[in-house]
N, C-alpha and C. Protein backbone atom coordinates (compact mmCIF):
# COMPACT_ATOMS: atom_id res chain seq x y z
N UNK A 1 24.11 -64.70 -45.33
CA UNK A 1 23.08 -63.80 -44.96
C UNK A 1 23.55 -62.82 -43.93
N UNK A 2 23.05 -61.75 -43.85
CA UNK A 2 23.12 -60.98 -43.07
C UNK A 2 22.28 -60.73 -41.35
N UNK A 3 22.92 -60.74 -40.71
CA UNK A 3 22.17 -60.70 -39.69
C UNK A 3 21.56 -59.32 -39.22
N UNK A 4 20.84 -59.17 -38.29
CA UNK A 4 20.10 -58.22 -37.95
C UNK A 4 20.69 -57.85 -36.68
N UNK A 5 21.02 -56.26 -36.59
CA UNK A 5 21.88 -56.32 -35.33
C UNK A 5 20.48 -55.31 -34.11
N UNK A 6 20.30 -55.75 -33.08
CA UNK A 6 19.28 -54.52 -32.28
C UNK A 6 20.14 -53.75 -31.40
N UNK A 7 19.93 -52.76 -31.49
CA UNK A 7 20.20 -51.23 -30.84
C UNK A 7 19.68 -51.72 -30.01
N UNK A 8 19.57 -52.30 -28.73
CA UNK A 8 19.03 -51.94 -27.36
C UNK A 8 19.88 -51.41 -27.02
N UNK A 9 19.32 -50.35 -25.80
CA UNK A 9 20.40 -49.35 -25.13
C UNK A 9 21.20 -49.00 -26.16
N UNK A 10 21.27 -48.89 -27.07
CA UNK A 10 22.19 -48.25 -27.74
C UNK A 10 22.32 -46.63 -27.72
N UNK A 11 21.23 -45.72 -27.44
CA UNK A 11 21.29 -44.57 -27.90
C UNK A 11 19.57 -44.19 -27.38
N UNK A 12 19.43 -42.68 -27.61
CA UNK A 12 17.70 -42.31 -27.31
C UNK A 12 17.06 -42.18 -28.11
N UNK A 13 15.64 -42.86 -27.83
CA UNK A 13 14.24 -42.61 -29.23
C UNK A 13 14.09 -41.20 -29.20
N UNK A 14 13.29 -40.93 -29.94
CA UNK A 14 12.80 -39.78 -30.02
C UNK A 14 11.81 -39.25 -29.05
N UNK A 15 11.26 -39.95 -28.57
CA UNK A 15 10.14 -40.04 -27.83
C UNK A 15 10.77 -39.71 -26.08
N UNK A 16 11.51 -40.32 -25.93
CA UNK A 16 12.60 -40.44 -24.73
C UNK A 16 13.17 -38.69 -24.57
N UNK A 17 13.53 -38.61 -26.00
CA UNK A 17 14.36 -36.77 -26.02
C UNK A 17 12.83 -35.69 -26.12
N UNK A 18 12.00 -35.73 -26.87
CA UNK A 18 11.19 -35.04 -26.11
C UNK A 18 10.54 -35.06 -25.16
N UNK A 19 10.46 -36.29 -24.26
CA UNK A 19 9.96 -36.34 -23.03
C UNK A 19 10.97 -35.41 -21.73
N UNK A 20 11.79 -35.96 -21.99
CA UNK A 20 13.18 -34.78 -21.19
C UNK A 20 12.86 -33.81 -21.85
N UNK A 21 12.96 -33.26 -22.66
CA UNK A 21 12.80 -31.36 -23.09
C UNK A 21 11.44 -30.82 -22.30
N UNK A 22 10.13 -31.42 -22.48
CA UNK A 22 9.11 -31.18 -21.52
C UNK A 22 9.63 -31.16 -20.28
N UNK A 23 10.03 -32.06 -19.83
CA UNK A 23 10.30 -31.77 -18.05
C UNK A 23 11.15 -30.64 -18.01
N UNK A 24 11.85 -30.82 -18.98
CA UNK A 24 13.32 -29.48 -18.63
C UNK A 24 12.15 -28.06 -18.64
N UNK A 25 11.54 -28.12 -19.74
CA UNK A 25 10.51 -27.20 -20.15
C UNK A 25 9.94 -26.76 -18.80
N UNK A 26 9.66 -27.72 -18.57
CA UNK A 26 7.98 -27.65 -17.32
C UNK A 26 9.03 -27.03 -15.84
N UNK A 27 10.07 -27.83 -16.06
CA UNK A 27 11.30 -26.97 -14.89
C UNK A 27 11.36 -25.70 -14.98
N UNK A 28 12.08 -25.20 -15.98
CA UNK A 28 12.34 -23.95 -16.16
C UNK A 28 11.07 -22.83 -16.20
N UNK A 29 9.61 -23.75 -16.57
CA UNK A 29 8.81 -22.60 -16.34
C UNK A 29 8.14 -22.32 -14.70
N UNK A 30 8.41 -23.63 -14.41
CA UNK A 30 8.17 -23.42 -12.30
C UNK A 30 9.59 -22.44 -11.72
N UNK A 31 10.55 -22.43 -12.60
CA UNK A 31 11.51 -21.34 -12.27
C UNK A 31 11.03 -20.22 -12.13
N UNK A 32 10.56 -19.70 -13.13
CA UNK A 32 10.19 -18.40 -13.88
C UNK A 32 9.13 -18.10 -13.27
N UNK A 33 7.80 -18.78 -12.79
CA UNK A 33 6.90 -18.52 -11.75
C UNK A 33 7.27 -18.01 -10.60
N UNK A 34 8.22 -18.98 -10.03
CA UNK A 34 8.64 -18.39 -8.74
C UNK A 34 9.46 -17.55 -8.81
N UNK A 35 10.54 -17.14 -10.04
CA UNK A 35 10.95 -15.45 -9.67
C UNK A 35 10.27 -14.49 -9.84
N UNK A 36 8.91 -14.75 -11.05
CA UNK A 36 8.06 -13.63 -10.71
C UNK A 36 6.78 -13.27 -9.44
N UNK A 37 6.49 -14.61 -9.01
CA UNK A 37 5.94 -14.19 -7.35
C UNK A 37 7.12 -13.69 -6.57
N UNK A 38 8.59 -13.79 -5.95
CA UNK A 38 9.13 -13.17 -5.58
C UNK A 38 9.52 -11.87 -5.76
N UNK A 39 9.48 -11.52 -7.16
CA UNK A 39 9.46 -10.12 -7.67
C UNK A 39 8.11 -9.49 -7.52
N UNK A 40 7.18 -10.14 -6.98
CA UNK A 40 6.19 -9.30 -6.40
C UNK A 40 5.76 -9.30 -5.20
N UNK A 41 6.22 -9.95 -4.52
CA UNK A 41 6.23 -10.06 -3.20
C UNK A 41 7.31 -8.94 -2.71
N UNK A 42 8.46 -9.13 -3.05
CA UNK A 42 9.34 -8.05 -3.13
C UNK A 42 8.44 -6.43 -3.46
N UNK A 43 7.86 -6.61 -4.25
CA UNK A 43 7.39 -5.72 -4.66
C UNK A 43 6.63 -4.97 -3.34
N UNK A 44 5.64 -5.70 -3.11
CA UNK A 44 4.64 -5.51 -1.94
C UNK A 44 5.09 -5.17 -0.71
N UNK A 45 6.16 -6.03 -0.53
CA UNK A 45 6.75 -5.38 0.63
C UNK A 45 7.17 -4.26 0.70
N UNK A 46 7.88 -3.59 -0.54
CA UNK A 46 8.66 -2.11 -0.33
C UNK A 46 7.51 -1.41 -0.03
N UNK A 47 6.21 -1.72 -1.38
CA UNK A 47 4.76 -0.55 -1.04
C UNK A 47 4.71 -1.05 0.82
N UNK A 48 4.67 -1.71 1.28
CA UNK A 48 4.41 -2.05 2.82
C UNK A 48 5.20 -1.03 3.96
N UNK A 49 6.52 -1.02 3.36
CA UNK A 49 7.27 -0.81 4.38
C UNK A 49 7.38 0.76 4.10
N UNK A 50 7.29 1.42 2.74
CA UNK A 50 6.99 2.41 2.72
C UNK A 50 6.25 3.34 3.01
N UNK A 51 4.79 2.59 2.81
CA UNK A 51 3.66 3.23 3.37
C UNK A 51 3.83 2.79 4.93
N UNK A 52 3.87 2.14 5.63
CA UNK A 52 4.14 2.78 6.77
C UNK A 52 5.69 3.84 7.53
N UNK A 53 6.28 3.70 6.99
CA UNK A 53 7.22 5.03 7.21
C UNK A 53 6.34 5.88 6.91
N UNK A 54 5.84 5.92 5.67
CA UNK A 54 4.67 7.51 5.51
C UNK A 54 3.49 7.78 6.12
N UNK A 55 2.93 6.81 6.97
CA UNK A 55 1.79 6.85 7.62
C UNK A 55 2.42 7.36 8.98
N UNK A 56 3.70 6.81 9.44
CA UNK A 56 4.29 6.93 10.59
C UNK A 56 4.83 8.75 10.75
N UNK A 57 5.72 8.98 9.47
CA UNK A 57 6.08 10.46 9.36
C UNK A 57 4.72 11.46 9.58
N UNK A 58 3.72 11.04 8.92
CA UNK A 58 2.57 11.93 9.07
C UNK A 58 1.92 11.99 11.18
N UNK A 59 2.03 10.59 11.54
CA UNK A 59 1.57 10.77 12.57
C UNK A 59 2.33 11.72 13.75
N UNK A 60 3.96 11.09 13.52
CA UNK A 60 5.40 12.20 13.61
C UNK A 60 4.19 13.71 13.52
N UNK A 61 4.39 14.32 12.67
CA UNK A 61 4.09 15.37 12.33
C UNK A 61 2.65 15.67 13.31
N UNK A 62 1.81 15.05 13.15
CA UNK A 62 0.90 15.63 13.98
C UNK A 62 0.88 15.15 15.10
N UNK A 63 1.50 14.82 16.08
CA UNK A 63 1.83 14.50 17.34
C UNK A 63 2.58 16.43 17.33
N UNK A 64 3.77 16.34 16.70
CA UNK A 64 4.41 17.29 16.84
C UNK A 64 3.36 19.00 17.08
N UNK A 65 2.01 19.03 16.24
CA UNK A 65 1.51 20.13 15.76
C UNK A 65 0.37 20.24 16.70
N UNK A 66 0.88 20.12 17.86
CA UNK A 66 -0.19 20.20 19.01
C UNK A 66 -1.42 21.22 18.81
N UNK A 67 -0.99 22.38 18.86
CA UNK A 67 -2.06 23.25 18.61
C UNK A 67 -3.10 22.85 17.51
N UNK A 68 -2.77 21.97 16.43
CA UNK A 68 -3.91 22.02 15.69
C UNK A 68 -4.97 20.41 15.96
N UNK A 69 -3.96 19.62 16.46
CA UNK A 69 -4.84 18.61 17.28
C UNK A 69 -5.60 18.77 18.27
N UNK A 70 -4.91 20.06 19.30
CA UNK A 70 -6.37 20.82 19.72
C UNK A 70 -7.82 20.97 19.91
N UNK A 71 -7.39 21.22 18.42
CA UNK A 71 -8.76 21.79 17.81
C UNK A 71 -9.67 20.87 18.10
N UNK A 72 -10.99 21.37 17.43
CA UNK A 72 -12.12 19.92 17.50
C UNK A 72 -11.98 19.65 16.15
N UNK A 73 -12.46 18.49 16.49
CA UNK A 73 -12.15 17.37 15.07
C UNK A 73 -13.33 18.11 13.64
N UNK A 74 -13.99 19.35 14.24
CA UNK A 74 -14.90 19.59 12.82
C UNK A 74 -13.85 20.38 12.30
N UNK A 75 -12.56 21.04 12.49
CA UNK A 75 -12.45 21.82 11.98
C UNK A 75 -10.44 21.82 12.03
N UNK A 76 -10.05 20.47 12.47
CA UNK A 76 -8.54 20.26 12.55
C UNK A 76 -8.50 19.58 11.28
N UNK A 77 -7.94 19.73 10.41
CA UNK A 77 -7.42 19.96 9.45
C UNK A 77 -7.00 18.61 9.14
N UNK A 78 -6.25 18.23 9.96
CA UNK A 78 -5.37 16.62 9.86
C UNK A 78 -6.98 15.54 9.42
N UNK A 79 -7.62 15.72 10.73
CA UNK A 79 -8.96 15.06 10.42
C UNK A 79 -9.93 15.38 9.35
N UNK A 80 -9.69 15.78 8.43
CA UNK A 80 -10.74 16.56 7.25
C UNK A 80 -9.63 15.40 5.97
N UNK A 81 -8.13 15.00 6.41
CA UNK A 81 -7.96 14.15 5.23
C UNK A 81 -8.73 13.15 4.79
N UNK A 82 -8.73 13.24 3.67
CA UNK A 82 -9.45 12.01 2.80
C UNK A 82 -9.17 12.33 1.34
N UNK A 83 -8.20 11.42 0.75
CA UNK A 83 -7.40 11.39 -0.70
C UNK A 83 -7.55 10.15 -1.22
N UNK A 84 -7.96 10.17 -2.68
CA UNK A 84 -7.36 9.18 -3.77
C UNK A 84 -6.77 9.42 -4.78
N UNK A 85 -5.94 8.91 -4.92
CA UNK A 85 -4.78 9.33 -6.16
C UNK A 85 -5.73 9.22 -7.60
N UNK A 86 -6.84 8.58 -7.56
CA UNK A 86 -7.31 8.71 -8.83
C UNK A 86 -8.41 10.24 -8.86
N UNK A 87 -8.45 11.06 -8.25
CA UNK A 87 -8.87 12.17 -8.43
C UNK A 87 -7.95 13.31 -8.75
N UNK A 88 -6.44 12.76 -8.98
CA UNK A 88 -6.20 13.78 -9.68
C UNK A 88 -4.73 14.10 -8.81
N UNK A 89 -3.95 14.95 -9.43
CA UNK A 89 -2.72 15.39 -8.56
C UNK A 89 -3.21 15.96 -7.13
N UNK A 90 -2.54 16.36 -6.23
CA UNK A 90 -2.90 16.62 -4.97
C UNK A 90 -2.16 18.34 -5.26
N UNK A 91 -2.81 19.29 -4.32
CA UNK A 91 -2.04 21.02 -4.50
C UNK A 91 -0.85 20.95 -4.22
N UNK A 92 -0.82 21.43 -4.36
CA UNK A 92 0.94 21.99 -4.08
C UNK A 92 0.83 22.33 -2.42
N UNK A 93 1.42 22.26 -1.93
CA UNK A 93 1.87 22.85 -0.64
C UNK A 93 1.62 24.45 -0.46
N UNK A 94 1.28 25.30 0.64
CA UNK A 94 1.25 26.44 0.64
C UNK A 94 2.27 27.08 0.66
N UNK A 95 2.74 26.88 1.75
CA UNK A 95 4.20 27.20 2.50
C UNK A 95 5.18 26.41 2.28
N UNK A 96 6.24 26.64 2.58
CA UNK A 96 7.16 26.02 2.47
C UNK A 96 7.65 25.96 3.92
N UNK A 97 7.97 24.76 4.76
CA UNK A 97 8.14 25.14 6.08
C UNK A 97 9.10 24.11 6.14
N UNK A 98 9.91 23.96 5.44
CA UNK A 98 11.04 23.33 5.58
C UNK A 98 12.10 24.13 6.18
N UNK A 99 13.26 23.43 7.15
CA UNK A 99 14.44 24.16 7.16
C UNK A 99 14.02 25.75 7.88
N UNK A 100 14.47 26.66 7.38
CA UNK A 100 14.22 27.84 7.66
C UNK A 100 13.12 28.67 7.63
N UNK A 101 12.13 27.86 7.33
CA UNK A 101 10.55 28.47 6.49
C UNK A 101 9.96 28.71 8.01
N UNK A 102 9.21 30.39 8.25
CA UNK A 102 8.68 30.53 9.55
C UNK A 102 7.37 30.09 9.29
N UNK A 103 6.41 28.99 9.90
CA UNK A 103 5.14 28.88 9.45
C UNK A 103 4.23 27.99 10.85
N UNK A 104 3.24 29.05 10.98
CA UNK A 104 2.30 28.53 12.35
C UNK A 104 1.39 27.40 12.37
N UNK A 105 1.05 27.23 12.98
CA UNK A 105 0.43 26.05 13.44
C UNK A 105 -0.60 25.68 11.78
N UNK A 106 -1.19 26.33 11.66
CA UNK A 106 -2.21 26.10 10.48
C UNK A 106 -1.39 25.86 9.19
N UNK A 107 -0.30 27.08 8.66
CA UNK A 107 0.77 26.69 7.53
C UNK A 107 1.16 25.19 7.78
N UNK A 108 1.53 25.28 9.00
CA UNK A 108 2.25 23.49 9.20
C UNK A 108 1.39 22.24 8.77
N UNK A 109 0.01 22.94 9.05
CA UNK A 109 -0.65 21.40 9.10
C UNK A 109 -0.82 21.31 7.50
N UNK A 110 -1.26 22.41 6.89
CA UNK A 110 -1.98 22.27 5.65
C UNK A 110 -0.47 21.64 4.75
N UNK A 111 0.81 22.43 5.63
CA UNK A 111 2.62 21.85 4.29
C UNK A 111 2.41 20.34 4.92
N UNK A 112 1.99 19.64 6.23
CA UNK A 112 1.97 18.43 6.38
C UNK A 112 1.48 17.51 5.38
N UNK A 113 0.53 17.98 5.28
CA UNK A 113 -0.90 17.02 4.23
C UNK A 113 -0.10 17.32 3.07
N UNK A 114 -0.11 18.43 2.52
CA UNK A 114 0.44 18.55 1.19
C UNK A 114 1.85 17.81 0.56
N UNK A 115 2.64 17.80 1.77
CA UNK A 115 3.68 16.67 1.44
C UNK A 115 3.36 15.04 1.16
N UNK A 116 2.51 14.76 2.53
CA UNK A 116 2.05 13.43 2.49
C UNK A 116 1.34 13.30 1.35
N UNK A 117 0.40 13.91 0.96
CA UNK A 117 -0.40 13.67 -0.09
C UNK A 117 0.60 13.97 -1.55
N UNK A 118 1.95 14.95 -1.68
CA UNK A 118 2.49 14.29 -2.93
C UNK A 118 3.31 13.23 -2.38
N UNK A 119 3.69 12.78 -1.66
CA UNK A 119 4.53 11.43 -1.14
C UNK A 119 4.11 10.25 -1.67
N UNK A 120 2.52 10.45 -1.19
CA UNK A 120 1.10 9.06 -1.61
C UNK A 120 1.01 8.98 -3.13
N UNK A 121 0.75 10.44 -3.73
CA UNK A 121 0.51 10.12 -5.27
C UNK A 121 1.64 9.75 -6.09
N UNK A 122 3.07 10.16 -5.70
CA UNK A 122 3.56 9.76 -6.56
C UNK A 122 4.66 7.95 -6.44
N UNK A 123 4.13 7.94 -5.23
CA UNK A 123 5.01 6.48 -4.84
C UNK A 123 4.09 5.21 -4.30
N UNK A 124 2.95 5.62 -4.43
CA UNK A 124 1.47 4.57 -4.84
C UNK A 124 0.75 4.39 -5.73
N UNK A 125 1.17 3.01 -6.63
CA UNK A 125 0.00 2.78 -7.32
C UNK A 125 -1.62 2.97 -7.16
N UNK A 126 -2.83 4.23 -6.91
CA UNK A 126 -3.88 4.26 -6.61
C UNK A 126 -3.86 4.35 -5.58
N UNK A 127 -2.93 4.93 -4.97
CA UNK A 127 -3.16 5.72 -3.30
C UNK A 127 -4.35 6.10 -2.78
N UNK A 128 -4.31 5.54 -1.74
CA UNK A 128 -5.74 6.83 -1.09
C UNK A 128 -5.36 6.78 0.53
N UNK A 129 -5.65 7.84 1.24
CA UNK A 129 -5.00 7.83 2.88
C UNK A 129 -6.33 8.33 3.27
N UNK A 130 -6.82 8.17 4.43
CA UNK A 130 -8.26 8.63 5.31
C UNK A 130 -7.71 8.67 6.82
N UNK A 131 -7.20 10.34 7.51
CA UNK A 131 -7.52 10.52 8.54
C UNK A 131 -8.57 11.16 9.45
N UNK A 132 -8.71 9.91 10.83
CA UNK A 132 -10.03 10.36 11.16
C UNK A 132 -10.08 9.37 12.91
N UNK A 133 -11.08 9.74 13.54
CA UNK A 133 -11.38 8.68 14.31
C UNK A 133 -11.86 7.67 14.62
N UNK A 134 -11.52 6.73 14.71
CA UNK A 134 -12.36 5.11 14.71
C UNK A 134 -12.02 4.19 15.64
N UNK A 135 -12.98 3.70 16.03
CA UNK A 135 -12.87 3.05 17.49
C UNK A 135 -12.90 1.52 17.30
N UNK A 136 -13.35 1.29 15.72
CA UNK A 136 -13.23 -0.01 15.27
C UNK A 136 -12.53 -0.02 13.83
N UNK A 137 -11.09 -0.81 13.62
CA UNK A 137 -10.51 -0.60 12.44
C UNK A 137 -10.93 -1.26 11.83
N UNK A 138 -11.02 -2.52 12.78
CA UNK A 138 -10.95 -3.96 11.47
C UNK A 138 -12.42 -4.33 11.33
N UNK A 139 -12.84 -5.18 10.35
CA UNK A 139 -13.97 -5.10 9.89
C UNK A 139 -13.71 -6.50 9.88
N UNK A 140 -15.01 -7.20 10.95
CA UNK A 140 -14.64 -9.00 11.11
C UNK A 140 -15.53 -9.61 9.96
N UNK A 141 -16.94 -9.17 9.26
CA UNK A 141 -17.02 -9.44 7.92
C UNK A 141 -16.31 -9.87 6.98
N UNK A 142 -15.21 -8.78 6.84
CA UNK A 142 -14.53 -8.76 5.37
C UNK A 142 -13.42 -9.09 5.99
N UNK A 143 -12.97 -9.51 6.90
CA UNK A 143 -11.86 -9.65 7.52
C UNK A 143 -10.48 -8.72 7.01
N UNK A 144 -10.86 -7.76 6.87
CA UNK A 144 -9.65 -6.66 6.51
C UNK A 144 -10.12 -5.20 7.38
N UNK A 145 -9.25 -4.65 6.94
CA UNK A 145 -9.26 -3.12 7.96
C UNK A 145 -9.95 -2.67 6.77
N UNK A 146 -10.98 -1.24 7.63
CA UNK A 146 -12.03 -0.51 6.30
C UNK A 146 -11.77 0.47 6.69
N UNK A 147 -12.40 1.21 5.18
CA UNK A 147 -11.72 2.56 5.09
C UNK A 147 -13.18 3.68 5.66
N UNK A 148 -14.54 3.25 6.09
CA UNK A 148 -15.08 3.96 6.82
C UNK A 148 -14.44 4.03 8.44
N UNK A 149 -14.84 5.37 8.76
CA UNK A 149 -14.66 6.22 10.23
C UNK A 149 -15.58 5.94 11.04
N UNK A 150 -16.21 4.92 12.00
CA UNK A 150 -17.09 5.16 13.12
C UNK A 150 -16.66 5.40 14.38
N UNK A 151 -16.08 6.30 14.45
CA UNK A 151 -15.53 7.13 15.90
C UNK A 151 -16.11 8.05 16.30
N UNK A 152 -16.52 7.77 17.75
CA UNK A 152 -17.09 8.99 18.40
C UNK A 152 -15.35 10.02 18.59
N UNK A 153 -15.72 11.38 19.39
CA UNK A 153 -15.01 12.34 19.77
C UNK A 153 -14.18 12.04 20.28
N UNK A 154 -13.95 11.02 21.05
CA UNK A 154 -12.96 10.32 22.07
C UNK A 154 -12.37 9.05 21.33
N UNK A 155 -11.97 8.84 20.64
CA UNK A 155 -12.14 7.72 19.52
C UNK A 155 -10.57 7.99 19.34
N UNK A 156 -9.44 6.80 19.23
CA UNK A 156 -8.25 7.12 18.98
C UNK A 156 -8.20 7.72 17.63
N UNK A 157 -7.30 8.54 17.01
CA UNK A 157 -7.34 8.88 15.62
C UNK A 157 -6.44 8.12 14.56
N UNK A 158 -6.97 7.89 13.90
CA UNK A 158 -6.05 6.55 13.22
C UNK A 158 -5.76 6.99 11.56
N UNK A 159 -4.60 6.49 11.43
CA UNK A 159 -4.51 7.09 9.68
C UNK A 159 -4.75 5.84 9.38
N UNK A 160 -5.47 5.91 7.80
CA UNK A 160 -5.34 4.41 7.32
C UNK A 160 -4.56 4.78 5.68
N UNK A 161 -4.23 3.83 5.24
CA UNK A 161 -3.18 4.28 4.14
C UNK A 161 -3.77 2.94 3.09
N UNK A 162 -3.73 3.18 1.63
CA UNK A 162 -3.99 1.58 0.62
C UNK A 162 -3.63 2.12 -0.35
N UNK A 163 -3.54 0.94 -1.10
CA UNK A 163 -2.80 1.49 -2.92
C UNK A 163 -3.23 -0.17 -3.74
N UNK A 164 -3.75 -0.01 -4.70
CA UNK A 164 -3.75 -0.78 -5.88
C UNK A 164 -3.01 -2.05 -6.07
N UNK A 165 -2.83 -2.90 -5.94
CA UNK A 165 -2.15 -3.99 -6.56
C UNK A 165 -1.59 -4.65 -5.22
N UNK A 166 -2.57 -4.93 -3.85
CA UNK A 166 -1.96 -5.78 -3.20
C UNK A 166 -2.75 -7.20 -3.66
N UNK A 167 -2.20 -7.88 -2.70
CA UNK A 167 -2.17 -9.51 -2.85
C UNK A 167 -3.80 -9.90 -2.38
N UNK A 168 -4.09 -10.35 -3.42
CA UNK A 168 -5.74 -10.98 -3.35
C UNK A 168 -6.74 -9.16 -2.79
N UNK A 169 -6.25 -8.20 -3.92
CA UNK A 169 -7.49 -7.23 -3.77
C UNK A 169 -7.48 -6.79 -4.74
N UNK A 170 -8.21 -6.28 -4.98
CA UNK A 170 -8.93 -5.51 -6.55
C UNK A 170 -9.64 -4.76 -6.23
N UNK A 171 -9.28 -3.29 -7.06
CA UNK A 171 -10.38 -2.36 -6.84
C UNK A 171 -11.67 -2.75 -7.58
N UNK A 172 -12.55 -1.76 -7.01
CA UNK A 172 -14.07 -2.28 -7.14
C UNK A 172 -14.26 -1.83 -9.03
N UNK A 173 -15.47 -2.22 -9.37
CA UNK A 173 -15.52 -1.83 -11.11
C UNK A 173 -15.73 -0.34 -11.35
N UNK A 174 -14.06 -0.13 -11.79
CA UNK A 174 -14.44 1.21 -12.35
C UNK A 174 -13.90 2.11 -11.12
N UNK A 175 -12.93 1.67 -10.58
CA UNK A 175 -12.85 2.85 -8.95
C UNK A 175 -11.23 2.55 -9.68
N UNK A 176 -10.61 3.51 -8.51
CA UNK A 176 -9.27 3.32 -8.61
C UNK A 176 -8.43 3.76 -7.03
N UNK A 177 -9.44 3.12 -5.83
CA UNK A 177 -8.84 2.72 -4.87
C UNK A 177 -9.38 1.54 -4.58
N UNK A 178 -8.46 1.24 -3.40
CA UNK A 178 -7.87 -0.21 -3.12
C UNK A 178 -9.02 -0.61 -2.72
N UNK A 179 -9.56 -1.99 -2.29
CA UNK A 179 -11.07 -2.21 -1.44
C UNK A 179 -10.95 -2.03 -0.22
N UNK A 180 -9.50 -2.12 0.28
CA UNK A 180 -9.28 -2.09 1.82
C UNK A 180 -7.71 -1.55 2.35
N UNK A 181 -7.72 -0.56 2.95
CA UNK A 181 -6.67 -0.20 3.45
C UNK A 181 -5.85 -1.21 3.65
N UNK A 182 -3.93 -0.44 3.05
CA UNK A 182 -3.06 -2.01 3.56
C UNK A 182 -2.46 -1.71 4.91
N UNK A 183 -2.72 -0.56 5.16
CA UNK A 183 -2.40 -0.45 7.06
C UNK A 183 -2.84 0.50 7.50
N UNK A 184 -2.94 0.41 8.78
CA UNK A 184 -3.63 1.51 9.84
C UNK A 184 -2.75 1.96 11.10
N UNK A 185 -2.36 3.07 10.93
CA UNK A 185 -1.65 3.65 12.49
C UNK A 185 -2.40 4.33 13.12
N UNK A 186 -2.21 3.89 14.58
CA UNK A 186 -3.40 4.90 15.52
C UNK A 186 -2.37 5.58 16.55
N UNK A 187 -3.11 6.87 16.42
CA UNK A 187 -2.00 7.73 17.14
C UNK A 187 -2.03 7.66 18.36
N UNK A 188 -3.07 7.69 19.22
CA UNK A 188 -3.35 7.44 20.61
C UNK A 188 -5.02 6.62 20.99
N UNK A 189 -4.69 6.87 22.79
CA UNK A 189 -6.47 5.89 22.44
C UNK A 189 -7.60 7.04 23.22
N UNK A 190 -7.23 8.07 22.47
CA UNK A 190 -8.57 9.05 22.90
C UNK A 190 -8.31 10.03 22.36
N UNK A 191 -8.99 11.54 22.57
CA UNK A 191 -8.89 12.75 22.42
C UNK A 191 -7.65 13.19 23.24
N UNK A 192 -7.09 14.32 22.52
CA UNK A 192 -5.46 14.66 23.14
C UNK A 192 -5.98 15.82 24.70
C-alpha cells in the first residue's frame, strides 16, 4: 500500500499568498496616500510662501508711495483694493513704471495694483486680495482671519490675501473665493 505523505510546512496555501498580497496591497496604498498629502502640502506651502512675498512686495510698494498713503483713505487708491480672480482678468497696468518709466505718485499706485493684481490672478488658484483698515483681523467665531474691514481712520492698514484649495476650506456654493483669507500683513498700527 501506499502511504499518504502530508505537506506540513511544506510550501504556501493559497489563502496564506493572498493574504500577503493584501497587506503588500494595503502597504503600498498607505504609500501612495502619504505621497499625495505631501504633494499637497508641498503644494500649500509654495501658495503660502508666495502669497506672502506678494502681500509683502505690495506693502514694499506702498510704504515706498508716501504721497498716496497720504491721502485719506476715501480716495487712496491702495485702500479702494478689493479683487477676485473669479471676476475676470484684472486691466492691464497704465504705465509702465518699471526701470526707466517716469511715473508720479498716482501712475505708481494704480502700475502697483495692476501688477499685484496680475501676480494674484495668474499664480492663485481663485485669488482674491482686500486692502483696507481693520483693527480686528481675526475673527474668534470662525476662528480664521476675515475678509470684512472694521477699521476706523486710525486703524492699521492691513492687506489680506486667499486663494482656493487650502487645507479644510471650501469656497461657499457657487463663489469662487476662498471663505477666509490665508494671510494678513499689516503695514503699521495707525494712520501714516
Amino acid at each position: 500500500m501506499r502511504s499518504k505523505r502530508n505537506h506540513v510546512g511544506g510550501g504556501f496555501t493559497l489563502i496564506e499568498v493572498l493574504v500577503a498580497v493584501l497587506l503588500l496591497a494595503v502597504g503600498i496604498l498607505g504609500a501612495l496616500g502619504t505621497q499625495v498629502a505631501a504633494l499637497r502640502t508641498r503644494h500649500e506651502s509654495n501658495l503660502m510662501s508666495r502669497g506672502v512675498h506678494l502681500a509683502s512686495s505690495l506693502a514694499e510698494r506702498m510704504r515706498a508711495n508716501a504721497a498716496q498713503m497720504r491721502l485719506s483713505d476715501a480716495i487712496n487708491p491702495y485702500l479702494q483694493l478689493r479683487y477676485q480672480a473669479g471676476e475676470g482678468a484684472p486691466p492691464p497696468a497704465p504705465a509702465d513704471c518699471y526701470g526707466a518709466g517716469r511715473c508720479d505718485s498716482a501712475q505708481l499706485a494704480r502700475f502697483d495694483i495692476a501688477d499685484t493684481l496680475a501676480a494674484l490672478h495668474a499664480g492663485f488658484p481663485g485669488g482674491r486680495i482686500a486692502v483696507c483698515r481693520d483693527a480686528v483681523v481675526w475673527d474668534d467665531a470662525d476662528r480664521a482671519l476675515a475678509w470684512e474691514c472694521a477699521g476706523a481712520a486710525g486703524a492699521p492698514v492691513v492687506i489680506k490675501l486667499g486663494w482656493q484649495g487650502r487645507r479644510g476650506q471650501r469656497a461657499g456654493a457657487g463663489s469662487a473665493a476662498p471663505s477666509a483669507p490665508a494671510l494678513a500683513v499689516m503695514l503699521g498700527t495707525g494712520a501714516p
